[in-house]
Protein backbone atom coordinates (compact mmCIF):
# COMPACT_ATOMS: atom_id res chain seq x y z
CA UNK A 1 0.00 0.00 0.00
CA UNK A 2 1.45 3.48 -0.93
CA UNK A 3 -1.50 5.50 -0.11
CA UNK A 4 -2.31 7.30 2.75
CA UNK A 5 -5.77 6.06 4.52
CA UNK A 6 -7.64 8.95 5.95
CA UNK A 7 -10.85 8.78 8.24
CA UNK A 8 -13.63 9.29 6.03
CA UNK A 9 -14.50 12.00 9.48
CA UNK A 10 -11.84 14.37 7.55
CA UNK A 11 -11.34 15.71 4.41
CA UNK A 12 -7.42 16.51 3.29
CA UNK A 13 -6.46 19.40 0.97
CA UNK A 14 -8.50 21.90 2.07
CA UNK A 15 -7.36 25.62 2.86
CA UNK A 16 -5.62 26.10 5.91
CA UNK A 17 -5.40 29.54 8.34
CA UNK A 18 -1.88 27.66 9.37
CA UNK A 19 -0.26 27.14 5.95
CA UNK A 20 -1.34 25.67 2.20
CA UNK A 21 -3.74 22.54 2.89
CA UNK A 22 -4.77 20.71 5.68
CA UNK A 23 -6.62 18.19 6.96
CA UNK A 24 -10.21 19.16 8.32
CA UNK A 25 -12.49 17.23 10.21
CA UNK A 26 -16.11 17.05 8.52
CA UNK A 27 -17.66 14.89 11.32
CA UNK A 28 -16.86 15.09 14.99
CA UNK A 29 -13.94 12.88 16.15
CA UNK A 30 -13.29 11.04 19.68
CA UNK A 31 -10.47 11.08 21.78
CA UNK A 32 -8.22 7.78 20.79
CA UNK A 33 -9.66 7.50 17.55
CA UNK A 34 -7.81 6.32 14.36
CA UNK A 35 -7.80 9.21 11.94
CA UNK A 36 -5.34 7.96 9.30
CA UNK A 37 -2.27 5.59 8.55
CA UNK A 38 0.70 6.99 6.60
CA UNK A 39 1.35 5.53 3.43
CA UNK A 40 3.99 5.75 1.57
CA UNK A 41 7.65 3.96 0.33
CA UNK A 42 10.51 3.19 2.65
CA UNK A 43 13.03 5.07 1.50
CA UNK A 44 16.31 5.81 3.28
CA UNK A 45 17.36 9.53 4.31
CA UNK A 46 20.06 9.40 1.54
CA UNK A 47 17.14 8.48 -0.96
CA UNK A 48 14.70 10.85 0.77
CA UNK A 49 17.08 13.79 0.13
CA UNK A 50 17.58 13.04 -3.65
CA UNK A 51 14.23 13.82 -4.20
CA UNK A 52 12.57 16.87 -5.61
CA UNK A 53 11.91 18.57 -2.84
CA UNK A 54 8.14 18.54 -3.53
CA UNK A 55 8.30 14.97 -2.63
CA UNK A 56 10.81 14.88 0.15
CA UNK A 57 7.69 17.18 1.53
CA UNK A 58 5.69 13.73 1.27
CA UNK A 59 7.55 12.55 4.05
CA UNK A 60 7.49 11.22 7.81
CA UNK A 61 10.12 9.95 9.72
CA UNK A 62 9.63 6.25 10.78
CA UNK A 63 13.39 5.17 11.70
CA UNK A 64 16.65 6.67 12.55
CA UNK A 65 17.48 7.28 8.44
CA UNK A 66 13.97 5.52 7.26
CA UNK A 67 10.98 7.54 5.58
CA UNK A 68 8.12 6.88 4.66
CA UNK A 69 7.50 9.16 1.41
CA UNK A 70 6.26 9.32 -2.57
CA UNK A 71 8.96 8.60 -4.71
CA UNK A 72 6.96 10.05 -7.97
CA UNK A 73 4.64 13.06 -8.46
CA UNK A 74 2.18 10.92 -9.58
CA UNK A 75 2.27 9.15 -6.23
CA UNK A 76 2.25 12.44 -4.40
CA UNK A 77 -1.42 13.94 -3.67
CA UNK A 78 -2.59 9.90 -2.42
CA UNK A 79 0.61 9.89 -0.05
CA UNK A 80 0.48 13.04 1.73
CA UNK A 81 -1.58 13.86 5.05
CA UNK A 82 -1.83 17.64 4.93
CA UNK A 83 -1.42 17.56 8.50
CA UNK A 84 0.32 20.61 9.21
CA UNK A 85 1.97 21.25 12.61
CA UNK A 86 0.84 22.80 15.93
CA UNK A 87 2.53 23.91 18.88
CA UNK A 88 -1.18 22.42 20.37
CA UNK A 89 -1.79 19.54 18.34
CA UNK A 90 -4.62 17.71 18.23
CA UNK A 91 -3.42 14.32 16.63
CA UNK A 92 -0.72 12.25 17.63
CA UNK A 93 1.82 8.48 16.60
CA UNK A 94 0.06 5.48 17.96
CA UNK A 95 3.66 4.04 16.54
CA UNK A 96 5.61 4.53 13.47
CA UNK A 97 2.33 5.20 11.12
CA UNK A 98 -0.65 5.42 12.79
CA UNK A 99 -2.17 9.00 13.37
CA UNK A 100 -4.71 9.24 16.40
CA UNK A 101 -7.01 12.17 18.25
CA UNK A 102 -5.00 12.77 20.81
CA UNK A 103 -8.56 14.59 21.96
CA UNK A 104 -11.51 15.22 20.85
CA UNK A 105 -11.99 17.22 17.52
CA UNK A 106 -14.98 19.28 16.34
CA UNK A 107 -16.36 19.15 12.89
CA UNK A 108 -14.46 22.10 10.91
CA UNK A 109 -11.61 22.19 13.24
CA UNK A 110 -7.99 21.50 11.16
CA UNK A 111 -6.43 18.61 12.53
CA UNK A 112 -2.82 19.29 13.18
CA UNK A 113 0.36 17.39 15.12
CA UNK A 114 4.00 18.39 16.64
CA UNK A 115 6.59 18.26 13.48
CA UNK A 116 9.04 18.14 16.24
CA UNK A 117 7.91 14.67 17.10
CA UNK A 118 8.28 12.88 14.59
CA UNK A 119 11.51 14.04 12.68
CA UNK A 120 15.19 14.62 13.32
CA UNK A 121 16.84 16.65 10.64
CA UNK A 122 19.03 19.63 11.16
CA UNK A 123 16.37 22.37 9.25
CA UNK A 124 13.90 24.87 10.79
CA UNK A 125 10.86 26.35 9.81
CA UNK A 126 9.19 29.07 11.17
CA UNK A 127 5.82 28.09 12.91
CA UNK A 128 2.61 30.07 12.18
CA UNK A 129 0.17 27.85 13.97
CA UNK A 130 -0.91 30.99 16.09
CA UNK A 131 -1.44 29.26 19.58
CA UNK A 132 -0.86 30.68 22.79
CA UNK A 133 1.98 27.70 23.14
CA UNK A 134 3.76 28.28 20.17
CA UNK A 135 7.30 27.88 20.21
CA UNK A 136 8.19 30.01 16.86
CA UNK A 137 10.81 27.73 15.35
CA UNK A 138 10.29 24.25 14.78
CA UNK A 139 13.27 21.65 14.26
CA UNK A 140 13.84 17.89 14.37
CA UNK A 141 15.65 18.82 17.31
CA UNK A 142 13.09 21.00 19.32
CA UNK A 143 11.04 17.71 20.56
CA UNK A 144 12.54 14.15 20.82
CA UNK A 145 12.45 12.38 17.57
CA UNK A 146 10.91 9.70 16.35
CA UNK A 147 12.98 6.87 18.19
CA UNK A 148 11.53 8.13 21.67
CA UNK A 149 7.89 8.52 20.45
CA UNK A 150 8.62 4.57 18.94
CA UNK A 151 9.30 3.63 22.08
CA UNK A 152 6.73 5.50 24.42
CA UNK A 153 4.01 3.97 21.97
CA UNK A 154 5.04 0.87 21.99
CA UNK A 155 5.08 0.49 25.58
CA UNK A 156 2.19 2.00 26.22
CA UNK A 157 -0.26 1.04 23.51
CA UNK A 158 -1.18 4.62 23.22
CA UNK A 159 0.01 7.92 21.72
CA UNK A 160 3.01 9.33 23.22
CA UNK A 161 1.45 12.29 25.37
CA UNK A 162 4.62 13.07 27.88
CA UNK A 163 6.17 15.59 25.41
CA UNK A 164 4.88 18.21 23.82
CA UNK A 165 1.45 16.56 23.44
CA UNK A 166 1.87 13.36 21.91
């Protein structure tokens, strides 16, 4: 499976206050629910990096130097979440691919997670999620990466909440 699965309680792609597209919820969503599984290839950081970087955008962080990501344009729009980032998130890893509500969501409201959780690379981006939490700068060094959030969900069955939400 390359694609992306996404709740049929959200819609992806639509406008987004916090940047480009997001993913919006259309129906309401419950705390602990699945709301989508990250598709993709498993490509190595070497690999991720030769790609346009259109695609490397595709990407999540599964492994130290593994990816999940589209490796073609064609592949791009059914791999990508449009889950942009918050400061506040509302979505979380329940492991390496699986997204959950970390609480419950509203109909309308954009689902969003940390960045920060998930990868460790040495870029920033300036965050414009606009919540009384945010942090400014984002970086795969601001949180803890995705070999701690691994671990915390796989010993606790859950998504990783002691950091930064998750």
């Amino acid at each position: 499976m390359v694609a992306t699965w996404i709740t049929p309680k959200a819609v992806k792609g639509r406008d987004s206050a916090i940047a480009g597209r997001g993913l919006v919820a259309t129906e309401a969503i419950a705390q602990g629910e699945v709301v989508a599984v990250k598709g993709g290839h498993i490509v190595t950081t070497e690999d991720l990096r030769s790609l346009s970087e259109h695609l490397q955008n595709s990407d999540v962080q599964i492994a130290d130097h593994r990816h999940l990501a589209a490796r073609t344009e064609d592949e791009y729009e059914s791999v990508m979440l449009f889950l942009n980032h918050s400061c506040e998130p509302n979505v979380g890893f329940g492991g390496n691919v699986l997204l959950v509500a970390m609480r419950d969501i509203e109909s309308g409201e954009e689902l969003t997670t940390d960045y920060a959780m998930f990868d460790d690379y040495d870029r920033s981006m300036e965050c414009c999620c606009g919540r009384p939490a945010c942090r400014g700068r984002i970086d795969g060094r601001t949180g803890s990466g995705p070999t701690s959030r691994r671990s915390t969900a796989a010993t606790s069955g859950s998504p990783d909440t002691s950091v930064g939400g998750f």
